[in-house]
Protein backbone atom coordinates (compact mmCIF):
# COMPACT_ATOMS: atom_id res chain seq x y z
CA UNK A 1 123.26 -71.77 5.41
CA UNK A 2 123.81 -75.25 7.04
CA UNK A 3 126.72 -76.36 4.66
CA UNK A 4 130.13 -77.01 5.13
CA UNK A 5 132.81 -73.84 4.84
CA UNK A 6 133.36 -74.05 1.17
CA UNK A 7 137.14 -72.21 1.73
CA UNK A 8 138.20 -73.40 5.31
CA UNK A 9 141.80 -71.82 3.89
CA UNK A 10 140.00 -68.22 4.80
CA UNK A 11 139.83 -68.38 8.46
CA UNK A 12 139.54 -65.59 11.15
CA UNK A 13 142.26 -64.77 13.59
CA UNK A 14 139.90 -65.38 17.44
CA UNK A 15 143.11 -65.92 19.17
CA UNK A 16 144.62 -62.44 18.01
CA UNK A 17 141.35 -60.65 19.44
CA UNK A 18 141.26 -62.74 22.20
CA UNK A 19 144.59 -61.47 23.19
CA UNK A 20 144.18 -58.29 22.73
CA UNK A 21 140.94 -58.75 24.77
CA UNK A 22 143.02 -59.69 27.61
CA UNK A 23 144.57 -56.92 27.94
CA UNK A 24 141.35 -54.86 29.19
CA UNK A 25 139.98 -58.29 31.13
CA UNK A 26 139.50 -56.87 34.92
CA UNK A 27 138.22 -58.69 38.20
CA UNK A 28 134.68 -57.31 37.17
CA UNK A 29 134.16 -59.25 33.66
CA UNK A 30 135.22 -61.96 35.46
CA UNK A 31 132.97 -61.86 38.23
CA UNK A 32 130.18 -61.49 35.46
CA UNK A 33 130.93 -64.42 33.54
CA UNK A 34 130.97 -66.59 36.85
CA UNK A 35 127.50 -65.10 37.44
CA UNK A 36 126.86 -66.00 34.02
CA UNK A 37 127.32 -69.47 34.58
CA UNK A 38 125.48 -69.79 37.70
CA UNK A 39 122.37 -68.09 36.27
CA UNK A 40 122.55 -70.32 33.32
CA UNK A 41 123.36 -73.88 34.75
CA UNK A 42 120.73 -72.43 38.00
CA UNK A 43 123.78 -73.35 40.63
CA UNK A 44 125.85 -72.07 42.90
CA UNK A 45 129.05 -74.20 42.75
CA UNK A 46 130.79 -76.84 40.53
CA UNK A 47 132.17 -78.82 43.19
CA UNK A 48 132.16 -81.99 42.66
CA UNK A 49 131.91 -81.54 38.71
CA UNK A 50 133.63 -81.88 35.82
CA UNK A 51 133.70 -79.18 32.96
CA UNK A 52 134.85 -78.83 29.37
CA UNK A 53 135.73 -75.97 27.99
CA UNK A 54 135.17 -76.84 24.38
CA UNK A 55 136.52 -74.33 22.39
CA UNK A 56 137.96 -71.82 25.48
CA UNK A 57 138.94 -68.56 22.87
CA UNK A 58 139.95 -66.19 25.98
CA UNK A 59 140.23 -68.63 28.68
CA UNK A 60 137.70 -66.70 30.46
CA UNK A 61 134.73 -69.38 31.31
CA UNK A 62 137.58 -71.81 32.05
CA UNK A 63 138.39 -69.46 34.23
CA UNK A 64 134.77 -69.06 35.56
CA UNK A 65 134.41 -72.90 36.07
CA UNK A 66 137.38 -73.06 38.04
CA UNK A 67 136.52 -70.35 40.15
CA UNK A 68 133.03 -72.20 41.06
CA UNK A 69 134.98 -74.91 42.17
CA UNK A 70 135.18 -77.20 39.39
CA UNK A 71 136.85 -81.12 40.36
CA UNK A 72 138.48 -80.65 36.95
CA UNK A 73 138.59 -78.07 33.79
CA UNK A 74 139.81 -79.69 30.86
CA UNK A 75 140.04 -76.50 27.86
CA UNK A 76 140.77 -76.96 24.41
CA UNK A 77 140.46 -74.87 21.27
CA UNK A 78 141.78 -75.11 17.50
CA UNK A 79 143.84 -72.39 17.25
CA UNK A 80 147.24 -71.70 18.89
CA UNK A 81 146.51 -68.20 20.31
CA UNK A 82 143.55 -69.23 21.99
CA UNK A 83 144.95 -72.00 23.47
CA UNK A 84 147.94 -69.51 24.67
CA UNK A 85 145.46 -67.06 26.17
CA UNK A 86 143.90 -69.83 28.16
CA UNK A 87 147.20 -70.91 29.26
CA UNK A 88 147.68 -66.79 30.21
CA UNK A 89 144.49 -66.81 32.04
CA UNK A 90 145.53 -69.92 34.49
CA UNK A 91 149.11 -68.60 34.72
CA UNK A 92 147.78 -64.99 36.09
CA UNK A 93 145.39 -66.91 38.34
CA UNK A 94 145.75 -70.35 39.26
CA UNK A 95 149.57 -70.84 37.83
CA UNK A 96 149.76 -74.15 39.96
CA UNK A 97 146.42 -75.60 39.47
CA UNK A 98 146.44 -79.71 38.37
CA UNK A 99 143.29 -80.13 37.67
CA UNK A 100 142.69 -77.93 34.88
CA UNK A 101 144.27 -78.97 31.64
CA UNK A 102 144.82 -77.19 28.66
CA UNK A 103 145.30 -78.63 25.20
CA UNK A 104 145.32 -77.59 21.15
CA UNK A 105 142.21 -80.09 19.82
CA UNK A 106 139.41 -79.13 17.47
CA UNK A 107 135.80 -80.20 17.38
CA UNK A 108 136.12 -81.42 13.71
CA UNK A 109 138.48 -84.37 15.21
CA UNK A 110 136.52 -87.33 16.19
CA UNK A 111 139.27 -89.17 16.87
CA UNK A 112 140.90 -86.49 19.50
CA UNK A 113 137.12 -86.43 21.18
CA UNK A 114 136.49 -89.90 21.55
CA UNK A 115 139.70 -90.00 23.66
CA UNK A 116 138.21 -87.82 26.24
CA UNK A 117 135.86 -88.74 29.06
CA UNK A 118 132.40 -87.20 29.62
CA UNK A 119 132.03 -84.63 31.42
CA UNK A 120 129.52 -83.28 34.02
CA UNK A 121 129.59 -79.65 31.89
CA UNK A 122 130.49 -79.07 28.53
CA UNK A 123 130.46 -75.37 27.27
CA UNK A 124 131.00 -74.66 23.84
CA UNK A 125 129.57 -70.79 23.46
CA UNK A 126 129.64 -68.94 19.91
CA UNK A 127 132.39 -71.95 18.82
CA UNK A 128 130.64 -74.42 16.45
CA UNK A 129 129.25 -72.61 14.32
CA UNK A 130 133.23 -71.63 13.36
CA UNK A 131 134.06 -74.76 12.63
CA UNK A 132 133.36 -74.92 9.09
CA UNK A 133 131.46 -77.87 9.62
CA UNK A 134 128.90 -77.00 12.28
CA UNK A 135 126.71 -80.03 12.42
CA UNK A 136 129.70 -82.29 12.48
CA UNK A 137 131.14 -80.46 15.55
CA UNK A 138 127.88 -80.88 16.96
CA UNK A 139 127.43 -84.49 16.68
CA UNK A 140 131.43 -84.90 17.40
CA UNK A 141 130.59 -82.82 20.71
CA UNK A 142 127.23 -85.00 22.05
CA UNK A 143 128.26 -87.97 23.84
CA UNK A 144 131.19 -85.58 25.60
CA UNK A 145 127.94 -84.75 27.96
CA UNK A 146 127.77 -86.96 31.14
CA UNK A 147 124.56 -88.95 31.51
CA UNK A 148 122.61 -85.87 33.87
CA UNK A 149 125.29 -83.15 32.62
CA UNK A 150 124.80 -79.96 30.97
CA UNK A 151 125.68 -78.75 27.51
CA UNK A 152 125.75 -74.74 27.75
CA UNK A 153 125.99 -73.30 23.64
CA UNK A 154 124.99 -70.51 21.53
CA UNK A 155 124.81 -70.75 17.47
CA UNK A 156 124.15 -67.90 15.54
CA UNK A 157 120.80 -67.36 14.50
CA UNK A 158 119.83 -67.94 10.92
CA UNK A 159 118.16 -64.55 9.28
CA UNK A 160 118.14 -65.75 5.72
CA UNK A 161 118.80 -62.84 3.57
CA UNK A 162 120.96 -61.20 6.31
CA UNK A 163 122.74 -64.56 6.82
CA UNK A 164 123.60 -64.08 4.08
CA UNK A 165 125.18 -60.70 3.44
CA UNK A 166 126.75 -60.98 6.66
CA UNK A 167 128.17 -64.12 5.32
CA UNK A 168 130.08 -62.57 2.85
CA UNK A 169 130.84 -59.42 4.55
CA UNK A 170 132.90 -61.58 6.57
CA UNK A 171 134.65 -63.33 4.11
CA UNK A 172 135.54 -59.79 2.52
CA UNK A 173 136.91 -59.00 6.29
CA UNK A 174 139.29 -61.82 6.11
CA UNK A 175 140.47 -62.01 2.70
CA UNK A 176 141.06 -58.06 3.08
CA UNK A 177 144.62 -56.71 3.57
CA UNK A 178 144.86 -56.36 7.48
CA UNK A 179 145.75 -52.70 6.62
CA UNK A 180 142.40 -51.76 4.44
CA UNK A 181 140.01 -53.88 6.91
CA UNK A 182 139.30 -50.90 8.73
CA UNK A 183 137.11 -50.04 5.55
CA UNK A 184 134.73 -52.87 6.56
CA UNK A 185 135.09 -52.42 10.62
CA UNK A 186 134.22 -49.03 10.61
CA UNK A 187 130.61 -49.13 8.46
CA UNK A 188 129.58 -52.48 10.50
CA UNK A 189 130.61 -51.12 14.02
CA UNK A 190 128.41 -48.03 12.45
CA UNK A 191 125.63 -50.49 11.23
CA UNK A 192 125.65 -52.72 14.51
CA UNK A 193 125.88 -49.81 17.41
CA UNK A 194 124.63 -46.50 15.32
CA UNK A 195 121.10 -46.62 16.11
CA UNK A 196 121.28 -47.17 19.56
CA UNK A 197 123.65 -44.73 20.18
CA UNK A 198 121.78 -42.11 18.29
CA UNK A 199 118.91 -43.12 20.77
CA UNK A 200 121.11 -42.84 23.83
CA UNK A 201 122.19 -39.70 22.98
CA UNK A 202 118.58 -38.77 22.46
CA UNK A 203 118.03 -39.48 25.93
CA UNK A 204 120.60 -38.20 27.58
CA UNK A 205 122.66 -41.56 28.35
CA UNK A 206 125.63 -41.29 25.35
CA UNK A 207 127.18 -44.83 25.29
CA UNK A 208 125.34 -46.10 28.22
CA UNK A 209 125.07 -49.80 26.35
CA UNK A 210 128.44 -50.12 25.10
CA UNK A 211 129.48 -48.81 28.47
CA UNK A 212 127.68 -51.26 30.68
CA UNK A 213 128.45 -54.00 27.99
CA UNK A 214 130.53 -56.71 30.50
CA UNK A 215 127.47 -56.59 32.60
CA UNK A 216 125.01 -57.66 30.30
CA UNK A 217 127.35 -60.03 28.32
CA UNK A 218 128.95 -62.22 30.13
CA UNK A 219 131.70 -60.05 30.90
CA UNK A 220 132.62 -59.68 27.46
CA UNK A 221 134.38 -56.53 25.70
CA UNK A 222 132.22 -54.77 23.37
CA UNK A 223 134.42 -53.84 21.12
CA UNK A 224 135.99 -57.04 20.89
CA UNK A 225 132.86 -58.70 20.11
CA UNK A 226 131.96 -56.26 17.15
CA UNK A 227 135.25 -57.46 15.93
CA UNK A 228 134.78 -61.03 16.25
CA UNK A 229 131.33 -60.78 14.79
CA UNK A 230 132.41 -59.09 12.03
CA UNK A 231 135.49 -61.21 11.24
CA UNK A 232 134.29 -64.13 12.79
CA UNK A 233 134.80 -66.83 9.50
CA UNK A 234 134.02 -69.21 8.98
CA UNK A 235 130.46 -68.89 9.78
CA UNK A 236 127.15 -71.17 10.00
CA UNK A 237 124.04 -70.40 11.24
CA UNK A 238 120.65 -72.20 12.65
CA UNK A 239 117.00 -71.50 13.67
CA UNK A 240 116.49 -72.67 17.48
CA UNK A 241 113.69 -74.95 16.46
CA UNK A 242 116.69 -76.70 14.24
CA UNK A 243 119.58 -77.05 17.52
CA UNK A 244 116.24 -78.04 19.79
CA UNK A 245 115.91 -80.96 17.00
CA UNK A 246 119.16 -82.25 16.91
CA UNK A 247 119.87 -82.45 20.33
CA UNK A 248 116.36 -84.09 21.69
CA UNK A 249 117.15 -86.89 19.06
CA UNK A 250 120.07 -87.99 20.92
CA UNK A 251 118.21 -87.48 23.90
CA UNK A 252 119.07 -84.28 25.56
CA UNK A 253 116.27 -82.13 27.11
CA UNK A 254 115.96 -78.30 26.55
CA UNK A 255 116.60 -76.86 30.29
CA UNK A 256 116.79 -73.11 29.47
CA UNK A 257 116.56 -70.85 25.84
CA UNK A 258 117.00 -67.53 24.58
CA UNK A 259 116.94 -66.55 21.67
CA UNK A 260 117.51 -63.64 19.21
CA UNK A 261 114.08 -62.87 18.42
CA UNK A 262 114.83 -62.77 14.67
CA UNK A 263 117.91 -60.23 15.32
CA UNK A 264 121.56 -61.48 14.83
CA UNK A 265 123.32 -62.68 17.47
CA UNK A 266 123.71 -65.94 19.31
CA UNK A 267 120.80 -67.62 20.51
CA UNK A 268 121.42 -69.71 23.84
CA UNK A 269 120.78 -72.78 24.75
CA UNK A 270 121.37 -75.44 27.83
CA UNK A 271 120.33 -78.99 27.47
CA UNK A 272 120.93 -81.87 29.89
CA UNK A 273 121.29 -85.45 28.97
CA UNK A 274 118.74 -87.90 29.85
């Protein structure tokens, strides 16, 4: 599952869903995503720091980093709806702000990378494995982390078989009519939230997960993740002993995991450079 997208022509629409996901973004979600960071990273502020945005989709952990204080929040993404959401997100809330830039790059472009400086904080969450050429992006991404500076990312994790099938489910999403791809959303949403629903209702808590969603994902819409994991493409995948590998042999240290436990999903990691 580790090589390159074979049809980078086929590509899923993030920006789209991120922009409709802005339309139900509230002061909560954001609130949990700045708790997200602090939990992961283990502070309470980014003054005095420095953080990319590698990859920004919504705009919403920009947003996060700035709100911790961040000396400067540098956010770019590959496509053009994503970038326009981010912009969004600073015009609603920080419309005059000069230190946090906003910019059209992609990970895949060594030569647009190599013109930035490090930075203290480099988040790049559920993004390179979209690339089409995950590995690349990775090694493209490394020496963007200051020496003593965080990387924060999540790659999905590699089930084999289901890799697989999901791999091509997605590939169906996007080469689907936008009129028939209800076809596919409906069965996966079915697939992906049916049993625990079934069990909430069972106990006497209908939708209690999907509910409470923001809270335990990083402020994040449910269903706008169910659509971005079912049409996210394209779409690579890794065991955690494999992104552990990579990253201590260009000397970065494993500060905090979690993983999937076998499941799908994104496992998490944050590393810090020696």
């Amino acid at each position: 599952m580790n090589q390159k997208n074979k049809d980078p022509e086929v590509r899923f629409e993030f920006g789209a869903n991120w922009n409709r996901f802005l339309s139900v973004l509230d002061e909560t979600s954001i609130l949990e995503a700045v708790d997200s960071l602090k939990k992961a990273l283990n502070v309470t502020t980014l003054k005095n720091k420095s953080f990319l945005d590698a990859g920004s989709g919504s705009g919403l952990f920009s947003l996060a980093a700035y709100r911790l204080g961040a000396d400067r929040v540098y956010s770019f993404d590959y496509d053009p709806k994503s970038v326009a959401c981010t912009e969004e997100l600073k015009r609603r809330y920080f419309p005059n702000a000069k230190n946090w830039e906003i910019e059209q790059g992609s990970l895949l472009d060594k030569a647009y990378l190599d013109q930035l400086p490090a930075f203290d904080v480099t988040y790049s969450w559920g993004v390179l494995h979209h690339t089409g050429d995950m590995w690349r992006a990775m090694e493209n991404l490394a020496p963007k982390i200051e020496k003593n500076g965080f990387l924060f990312i999540s790659i999905y994790n590699d089930q084999g078989l289901a890799s697989r099938i999901w791999m091509k489910v997605k590939r169906l999403y996007n080469i689907c009519p936008v009129p028939l791809r209800f076809l596919i959303l409906i069965p996966c949403t079915v697939k992906l939230w049916g049993p625990i629903t079934v069990w909430e209702f069972c106990k006497g808590t209908p939708f209690k997960k999907w509910r409470e969603y923001a809270k335990k994902s990083r402020g994040m819409s449910a269903w706008h993740d169910v659509v971005d994991w079912v049409g996210g493409y394209p779409f690579e995948v890794a065991k955690p002993e494999q992104v552990f590998e990579f990253f201590y042999q260009r000397d970065f240290v494993l500060t905090q995991m979690a993983t999937m436990a076998g499941g799908h999903g994104c496992n998490q990691f944050v590393f810090s450079r020696k």
